[in-house]
C-alpha atoms as a PDB file:
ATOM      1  CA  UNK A   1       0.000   0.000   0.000  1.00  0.00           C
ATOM      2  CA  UNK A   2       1.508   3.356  -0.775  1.00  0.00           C
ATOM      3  CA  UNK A   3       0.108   6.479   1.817  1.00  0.00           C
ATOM      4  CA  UNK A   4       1.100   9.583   0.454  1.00  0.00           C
ATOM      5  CA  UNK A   5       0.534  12.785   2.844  1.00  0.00           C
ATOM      6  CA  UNK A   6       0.322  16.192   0.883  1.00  0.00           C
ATOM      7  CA  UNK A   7       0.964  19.113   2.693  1.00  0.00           C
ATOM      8  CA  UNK A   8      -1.880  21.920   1.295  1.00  0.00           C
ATOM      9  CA  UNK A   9      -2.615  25.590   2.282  1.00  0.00           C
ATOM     10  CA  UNK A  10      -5.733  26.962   0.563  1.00  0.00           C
ATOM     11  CA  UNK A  11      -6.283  30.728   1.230  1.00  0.00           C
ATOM     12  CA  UNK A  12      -9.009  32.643  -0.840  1.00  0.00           C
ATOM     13  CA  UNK A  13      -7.939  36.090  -0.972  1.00  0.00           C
ATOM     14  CA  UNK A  14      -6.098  36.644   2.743  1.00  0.00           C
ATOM     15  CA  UNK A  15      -5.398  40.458   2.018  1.00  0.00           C
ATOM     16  CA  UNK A  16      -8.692  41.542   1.375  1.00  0.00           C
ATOM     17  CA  UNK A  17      -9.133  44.116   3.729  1.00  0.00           C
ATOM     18  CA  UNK A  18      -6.221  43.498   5.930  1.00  0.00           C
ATOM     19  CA  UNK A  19      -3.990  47.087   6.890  1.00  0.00           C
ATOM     20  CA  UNK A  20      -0.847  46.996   4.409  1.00  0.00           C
ATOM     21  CA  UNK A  21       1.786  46.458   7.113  1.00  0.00           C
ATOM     22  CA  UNK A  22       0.303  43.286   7.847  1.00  0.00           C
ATOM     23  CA  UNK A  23      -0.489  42.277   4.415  1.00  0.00           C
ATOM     24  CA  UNK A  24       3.550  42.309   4.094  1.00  0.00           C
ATOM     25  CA  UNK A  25       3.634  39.932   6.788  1.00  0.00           C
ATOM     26  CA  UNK A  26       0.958  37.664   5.399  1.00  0.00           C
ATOM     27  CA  UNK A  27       3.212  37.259   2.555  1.00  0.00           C
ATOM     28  CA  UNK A  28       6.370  36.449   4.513  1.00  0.00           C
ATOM     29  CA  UNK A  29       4.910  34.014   6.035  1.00  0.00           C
ATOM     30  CA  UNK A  30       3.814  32.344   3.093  1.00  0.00           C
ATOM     31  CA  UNK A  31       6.779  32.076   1.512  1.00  0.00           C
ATOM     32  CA  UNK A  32       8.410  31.048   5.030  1.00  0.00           C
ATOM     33  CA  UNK A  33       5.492  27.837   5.229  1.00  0.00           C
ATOM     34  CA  UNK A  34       6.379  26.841   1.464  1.00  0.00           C
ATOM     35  CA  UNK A  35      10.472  27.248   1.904  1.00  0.00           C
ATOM     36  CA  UNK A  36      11.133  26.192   5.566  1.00  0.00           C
ATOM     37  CA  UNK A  37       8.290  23.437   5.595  1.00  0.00           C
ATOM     38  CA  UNK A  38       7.684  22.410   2.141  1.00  0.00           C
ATOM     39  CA  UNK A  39       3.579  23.422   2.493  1.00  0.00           C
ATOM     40  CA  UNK A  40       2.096  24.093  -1.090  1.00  0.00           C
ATOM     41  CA  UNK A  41      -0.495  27.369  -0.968  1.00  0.00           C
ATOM     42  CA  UNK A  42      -3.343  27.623  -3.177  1.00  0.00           C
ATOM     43  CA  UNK A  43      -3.558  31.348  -3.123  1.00  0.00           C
ATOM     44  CA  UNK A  44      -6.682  33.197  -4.888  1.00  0.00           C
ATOM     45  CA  UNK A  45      -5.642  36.798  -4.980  1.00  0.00           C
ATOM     46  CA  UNK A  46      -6.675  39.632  -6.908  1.00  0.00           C
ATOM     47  CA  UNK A  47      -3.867  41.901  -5.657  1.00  0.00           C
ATOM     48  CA  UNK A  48      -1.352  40.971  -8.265  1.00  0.00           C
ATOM     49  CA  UNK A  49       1.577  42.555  -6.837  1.00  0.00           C
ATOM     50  CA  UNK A  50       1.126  39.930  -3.847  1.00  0.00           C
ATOM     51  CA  UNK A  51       1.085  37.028  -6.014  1.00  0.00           C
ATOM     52  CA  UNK A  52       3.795  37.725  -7.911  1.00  0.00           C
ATOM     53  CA  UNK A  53       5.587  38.301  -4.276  1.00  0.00           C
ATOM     54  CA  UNK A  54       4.741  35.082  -3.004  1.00  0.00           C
ATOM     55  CA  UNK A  55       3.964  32.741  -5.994  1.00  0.00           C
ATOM     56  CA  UNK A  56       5.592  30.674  -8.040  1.00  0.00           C
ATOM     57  CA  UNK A  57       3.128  29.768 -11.046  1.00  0.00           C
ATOM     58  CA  UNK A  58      -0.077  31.244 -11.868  1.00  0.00           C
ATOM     59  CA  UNK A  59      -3.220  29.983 -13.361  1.00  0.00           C
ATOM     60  CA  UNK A  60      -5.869  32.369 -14.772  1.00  0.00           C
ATOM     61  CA  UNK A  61      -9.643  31.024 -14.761  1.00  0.00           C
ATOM     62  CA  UNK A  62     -12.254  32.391 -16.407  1.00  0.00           C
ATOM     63  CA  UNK A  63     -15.690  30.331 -15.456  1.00  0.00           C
ATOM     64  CA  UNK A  64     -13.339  27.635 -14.381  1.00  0.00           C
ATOM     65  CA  UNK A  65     -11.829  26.955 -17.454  1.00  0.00           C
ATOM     66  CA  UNK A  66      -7.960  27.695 -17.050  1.00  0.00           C
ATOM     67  CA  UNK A  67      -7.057  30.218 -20.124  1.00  0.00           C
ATOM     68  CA  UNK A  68      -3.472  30.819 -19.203  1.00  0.00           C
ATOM     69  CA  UNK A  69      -1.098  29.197 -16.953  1.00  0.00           C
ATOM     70  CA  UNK A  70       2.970  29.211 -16.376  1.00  0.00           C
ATOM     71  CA  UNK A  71       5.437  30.084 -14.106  1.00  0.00           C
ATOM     72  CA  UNK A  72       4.670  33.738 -12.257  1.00  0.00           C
ATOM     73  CA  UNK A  73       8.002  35.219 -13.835  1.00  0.00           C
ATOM     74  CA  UNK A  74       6.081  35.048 -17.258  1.00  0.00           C
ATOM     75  CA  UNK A  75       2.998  36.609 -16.467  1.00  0.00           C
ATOM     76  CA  UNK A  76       3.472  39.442 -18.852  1.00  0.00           C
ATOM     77  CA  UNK A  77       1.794  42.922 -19.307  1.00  0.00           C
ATOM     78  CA  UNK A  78      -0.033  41.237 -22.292  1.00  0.00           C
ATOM     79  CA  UNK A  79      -1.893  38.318 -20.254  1.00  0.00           C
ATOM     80  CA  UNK A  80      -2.618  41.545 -17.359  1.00  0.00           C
ATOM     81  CA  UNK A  81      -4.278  43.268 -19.995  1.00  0.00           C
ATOM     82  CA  UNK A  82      -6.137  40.568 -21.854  1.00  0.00           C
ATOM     83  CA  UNK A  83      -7.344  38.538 -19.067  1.00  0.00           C
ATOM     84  CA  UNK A  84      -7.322  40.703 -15.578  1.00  0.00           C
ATOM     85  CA  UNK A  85      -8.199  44.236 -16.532  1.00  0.00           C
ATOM     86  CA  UNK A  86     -11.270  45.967 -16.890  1.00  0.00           C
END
C-alpha cells in the first residue's frame, strides 16, 4: 500500500481588507510555510503585486476553465491586460 501525505494551504484572498503592514507579513509568512516546511499554498488573490511576491506559477480562470497558466516570472503585461483588466 503506498500512503502519500500532501501538505496543502488553501487561502481565498487573505489580504482583502487586511492594513498593508500586515499584508507584508501575510506574505512572509507564506513564503516562510512553502520554503522552511515544504507546504504548497493555493492562493486566490486579486492583488497581483502579492502574487507575484509570493507565488511561483499562476493559473488564470475564467468560469473555471484555465485560459493561461505558467510560471509567475512570465505573467506578462499582455496576459494583465487581456485577461485581468477591466
Amino acid at each position: 500500500m503506498l500512503v502519500i501525505w500532501l501538505k496543502l494551504l488553501i487561502l481565498d484572498e487573505p489580504t482583502e481588507g487586511i492594513q498593508p503592514n500586515i499584508v507584508q507579513e501575510i506574505g512572509d509568512i507564506i513564503v516562510q510555510l512553502n520554503q522552511q516546511l515544504g507546504l504548497t499554498v493555493l492562493l486566490v488573490e486579486q492583488k497581483l503585486a502579492f502574487a507575484r511576491k509570493v507565488g511561483h506559477q499562476f493559473c488564470i480562470l475564467d468560469c473555471g476553465c484555465a485560459i493561461a497558466q505558467g510560471r509567475i516570472k512570465d505573467l506578462d503585461d499582455s496576459l494583465i491586460k487581456q485577461y485581468l483588466t477591466v
